[in-house]
Protein backbone atom coordinates (compact mmCIF):
# COMPACT_ATOMS: atom_id res chain seq x y z
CA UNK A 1 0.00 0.00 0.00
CA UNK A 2 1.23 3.19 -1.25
CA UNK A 3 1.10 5.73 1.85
CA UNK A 4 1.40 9.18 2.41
CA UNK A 5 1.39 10.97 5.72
CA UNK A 6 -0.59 13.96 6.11
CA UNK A 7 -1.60 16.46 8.79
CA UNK A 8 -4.92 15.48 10.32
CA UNK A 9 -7.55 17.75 11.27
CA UNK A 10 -10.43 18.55 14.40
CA UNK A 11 -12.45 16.74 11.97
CA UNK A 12 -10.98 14.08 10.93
CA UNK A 13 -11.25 12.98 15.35
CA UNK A 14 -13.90 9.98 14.93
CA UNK A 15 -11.88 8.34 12.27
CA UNK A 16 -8.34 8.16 14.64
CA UNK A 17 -10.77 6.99 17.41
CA UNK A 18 -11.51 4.29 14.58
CA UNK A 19 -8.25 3.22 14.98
CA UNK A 20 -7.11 3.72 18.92
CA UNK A 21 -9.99 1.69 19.67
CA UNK A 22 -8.99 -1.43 17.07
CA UNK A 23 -5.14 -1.29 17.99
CA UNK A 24 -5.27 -0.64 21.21
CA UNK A 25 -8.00 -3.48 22.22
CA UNK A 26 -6.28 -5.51 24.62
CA UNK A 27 -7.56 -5.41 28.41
CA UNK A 28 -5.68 -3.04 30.28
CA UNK A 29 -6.75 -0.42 27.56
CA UNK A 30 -10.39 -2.10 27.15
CA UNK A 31 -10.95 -1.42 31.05
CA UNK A 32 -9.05 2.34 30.80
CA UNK A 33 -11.83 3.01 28.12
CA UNK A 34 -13.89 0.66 27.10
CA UNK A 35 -15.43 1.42 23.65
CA UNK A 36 -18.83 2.55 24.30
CA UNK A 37 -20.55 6.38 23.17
CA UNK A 38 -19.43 8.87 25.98
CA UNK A 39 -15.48 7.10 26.10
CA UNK A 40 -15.35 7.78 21.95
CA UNK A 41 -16.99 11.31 22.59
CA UNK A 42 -14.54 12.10 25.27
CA UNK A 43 -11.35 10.26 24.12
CA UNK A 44 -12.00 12.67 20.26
CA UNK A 45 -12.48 16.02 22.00
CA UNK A 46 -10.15 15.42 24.75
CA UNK A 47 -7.13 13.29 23.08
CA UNK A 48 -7.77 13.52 19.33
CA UNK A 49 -8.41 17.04 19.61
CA UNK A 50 -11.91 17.41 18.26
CA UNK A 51 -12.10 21.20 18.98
CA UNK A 52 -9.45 21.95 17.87
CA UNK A 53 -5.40 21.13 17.55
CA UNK A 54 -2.99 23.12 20.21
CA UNK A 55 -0.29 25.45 18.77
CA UNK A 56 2.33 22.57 20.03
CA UNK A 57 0.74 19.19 18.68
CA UNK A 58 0.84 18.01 15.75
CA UNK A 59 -1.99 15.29 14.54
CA UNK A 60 -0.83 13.16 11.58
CA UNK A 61 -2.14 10.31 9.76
CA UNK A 62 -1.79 7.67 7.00
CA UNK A 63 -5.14 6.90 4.75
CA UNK A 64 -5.46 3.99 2.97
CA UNK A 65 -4.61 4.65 -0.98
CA UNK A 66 -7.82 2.99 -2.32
CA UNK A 67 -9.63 4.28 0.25
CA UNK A 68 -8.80 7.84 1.42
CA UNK A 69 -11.93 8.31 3.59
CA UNK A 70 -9.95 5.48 5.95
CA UNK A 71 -7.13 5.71 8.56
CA UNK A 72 -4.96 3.37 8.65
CA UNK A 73 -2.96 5.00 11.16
CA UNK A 74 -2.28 7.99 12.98
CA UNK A 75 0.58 9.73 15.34
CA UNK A 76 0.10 12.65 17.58
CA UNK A 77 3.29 14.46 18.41
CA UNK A 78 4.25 17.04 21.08
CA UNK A 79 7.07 19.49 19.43
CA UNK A 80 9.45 21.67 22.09
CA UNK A 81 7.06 24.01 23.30
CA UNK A 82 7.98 27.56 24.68
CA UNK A 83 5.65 27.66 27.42
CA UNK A 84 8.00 27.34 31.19
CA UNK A 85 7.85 24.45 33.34
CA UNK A 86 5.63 26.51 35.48
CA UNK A 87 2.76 27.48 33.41
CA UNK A 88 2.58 23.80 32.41
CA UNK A 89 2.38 22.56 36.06
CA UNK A 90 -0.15 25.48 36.85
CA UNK A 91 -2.28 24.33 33.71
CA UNK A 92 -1.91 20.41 35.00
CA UNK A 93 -3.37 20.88 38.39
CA UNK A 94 -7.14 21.06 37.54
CA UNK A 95 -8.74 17.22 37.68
CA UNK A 96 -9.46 15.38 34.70
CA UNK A 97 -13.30 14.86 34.38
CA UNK A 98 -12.96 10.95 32.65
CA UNK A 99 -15.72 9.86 30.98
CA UNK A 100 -18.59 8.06 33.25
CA UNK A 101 -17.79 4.71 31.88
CA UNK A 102 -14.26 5.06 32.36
CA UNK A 103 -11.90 3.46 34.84
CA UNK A 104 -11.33 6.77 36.38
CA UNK A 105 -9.09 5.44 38.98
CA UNK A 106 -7.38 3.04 37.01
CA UNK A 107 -7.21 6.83 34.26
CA UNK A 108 -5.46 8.70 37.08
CA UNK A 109 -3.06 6.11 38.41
CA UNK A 110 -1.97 5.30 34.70
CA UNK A 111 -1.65 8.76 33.46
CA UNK A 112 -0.66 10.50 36.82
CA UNK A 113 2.69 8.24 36.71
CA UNK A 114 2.86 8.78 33.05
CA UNK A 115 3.25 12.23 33.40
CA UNK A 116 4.81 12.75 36.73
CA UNK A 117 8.05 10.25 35.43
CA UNK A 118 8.21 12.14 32.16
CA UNK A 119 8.45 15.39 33.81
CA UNK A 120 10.47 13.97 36.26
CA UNK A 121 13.26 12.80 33.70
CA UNK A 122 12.91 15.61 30.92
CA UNK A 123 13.12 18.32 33.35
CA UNK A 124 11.76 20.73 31.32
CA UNK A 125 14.54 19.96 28.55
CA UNK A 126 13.29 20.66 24.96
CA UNK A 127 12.19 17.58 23.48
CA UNK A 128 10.17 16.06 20.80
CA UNK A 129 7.58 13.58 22.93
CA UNK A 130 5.54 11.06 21.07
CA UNK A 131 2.22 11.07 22.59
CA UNK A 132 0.70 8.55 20.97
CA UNK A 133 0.88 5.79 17.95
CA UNK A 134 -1.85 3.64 16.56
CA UNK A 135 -1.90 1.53 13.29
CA UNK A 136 -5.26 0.17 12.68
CA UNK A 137 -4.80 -4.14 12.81
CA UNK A 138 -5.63 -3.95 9.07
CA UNK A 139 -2.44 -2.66 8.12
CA UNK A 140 -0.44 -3.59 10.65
CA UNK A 141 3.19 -5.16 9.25
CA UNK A 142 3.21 -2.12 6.62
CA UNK A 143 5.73 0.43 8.29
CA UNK A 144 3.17 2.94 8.71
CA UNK A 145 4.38 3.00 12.21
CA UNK A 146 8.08 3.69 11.30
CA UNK A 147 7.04 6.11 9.16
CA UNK A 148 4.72 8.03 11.45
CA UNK A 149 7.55 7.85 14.13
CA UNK A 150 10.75 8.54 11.81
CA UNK A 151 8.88 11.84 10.89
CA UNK A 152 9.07 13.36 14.43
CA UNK A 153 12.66 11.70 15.02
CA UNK A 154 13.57 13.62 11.64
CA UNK A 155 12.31 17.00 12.53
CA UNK A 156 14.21 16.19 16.22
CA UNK A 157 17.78 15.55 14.63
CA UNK A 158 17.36 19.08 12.56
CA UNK A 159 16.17 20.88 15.55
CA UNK A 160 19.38 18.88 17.69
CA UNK A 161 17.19 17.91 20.35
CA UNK A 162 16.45 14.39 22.35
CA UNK A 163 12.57 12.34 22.09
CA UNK A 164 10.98 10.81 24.80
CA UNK A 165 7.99 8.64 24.91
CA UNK A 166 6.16 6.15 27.36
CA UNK A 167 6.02 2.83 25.66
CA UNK A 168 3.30 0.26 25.80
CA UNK A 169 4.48 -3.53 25.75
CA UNK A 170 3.59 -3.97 22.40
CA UNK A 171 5.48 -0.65 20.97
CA UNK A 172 9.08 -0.93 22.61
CA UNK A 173 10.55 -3.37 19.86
CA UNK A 174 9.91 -0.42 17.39
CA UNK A 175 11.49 2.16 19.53
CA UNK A 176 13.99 0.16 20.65
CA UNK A 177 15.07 -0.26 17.17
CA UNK A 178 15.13 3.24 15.99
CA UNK A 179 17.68 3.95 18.37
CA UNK A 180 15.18 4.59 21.91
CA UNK A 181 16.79 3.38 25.24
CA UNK A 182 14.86 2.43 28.43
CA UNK A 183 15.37 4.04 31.55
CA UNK A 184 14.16 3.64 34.95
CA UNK A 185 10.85 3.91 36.35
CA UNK A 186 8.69 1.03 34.50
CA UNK A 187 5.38 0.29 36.15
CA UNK A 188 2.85 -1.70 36.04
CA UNK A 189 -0.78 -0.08 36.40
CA UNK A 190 -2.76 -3.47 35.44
CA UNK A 191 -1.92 -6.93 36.22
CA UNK A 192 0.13 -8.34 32.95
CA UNK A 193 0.72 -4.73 31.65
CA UNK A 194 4.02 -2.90 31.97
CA UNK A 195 5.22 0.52 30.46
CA UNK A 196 7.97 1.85 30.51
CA UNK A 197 10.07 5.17 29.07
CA UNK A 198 12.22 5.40 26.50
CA UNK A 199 14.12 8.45 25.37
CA UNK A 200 16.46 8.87 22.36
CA UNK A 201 19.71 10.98 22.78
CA UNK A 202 20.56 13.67 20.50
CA UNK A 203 21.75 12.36 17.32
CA UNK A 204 25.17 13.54 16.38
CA UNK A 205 25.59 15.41 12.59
């Protein structure tokens, strides 16, 4: 299949949510957000960015060449962002509202480590962050997920700056071989699940 990436937009949000909920189907994610109506409403307003795309993400996605009106895949990426340390914290503190048939706790404990370790280890260092990958299981075994990724690594060796991300079990053989390293602080929010971060030094010219 014959792929292109392109930028995706606020309205393209219910066909990414197409994908995250096919790829990421297994039981830790399943009980996170299991797919019913409000979790898809939320999760494409809230994390596909339905209303709208911040001035520091970027949304991209892959469509199938026969079929442009579906995603095979999609990549949202974080670029360096100018706002401090401290406006980020003070714009953190406010609760997330989860959806009602969400696992809130199981939400908070999974993202509230999430976040706390990557802040933790970036230290407010610019960085490209991968916030999220998803190849629909259609097109899986393509390398639509080394492409999505190699674009951010790409723009990340021209700006001379490292990537981090927070890697499901499925996704580290893919990082690990485009040149990400783990570092301390796995966990384990679900029995049989463990995540861990990865980060990928500055690439010498």
């Amino acid at each position: 299949m014959e792929s292109d990436i392109q930028f995706a937009q606020p309205t393209d949000a219910p066909k990414l949510a197409e994908v995250f909920f096919a790829a990421f189907s297994d039981r830790f994610n399943r009980t996170m957000f299991p797919d019913n109506p409000d979790v898809r409403a939320w999760f494409e307003k809230n994390i596909l960015c339905g209303e709208g795309i911040p001035d520091d993400q970027i949304m991209l996605m892959v469509t199938d060449s026969s079929n442009p009106d579906v995603v095979a895949a999609f990549a949202k990426w974080v670029r360096p962002s100018s706002v401090s340390c401290a406006d980020h914290d003070r714009q953190a503190e406010a609760p997330v509202e989860w959806p009602e048939s969400s696992d809130g706790d199981l939400c908070d404990r999974f993202f509230g480590t999430m976040d706390g370790h990557h802040k933790e280890i970036m230290k407010g260092r610019p960085h490209y962050y991968l916030d999220l990958l998803g190849v629909h299981p259609s097109y899986q075994g393509r390398g639509l997920a080394s492409k999505l990724l190699r674009w951010g690594l790409a723009r990340a060796d021209e700006e001379g700056v490292e990537v981090y991300l927070s890697s499901s079990p499925a996704g580290r053989p893919l990082y690990e071989r485009n040149g990400f390293q783990v570092l301390d602080g796995r966990f384990s929010p679900y029995p049989g699940y463990e995540q861990v971060n990865m980060i990928r030094p500055v690439q010498s010219q």
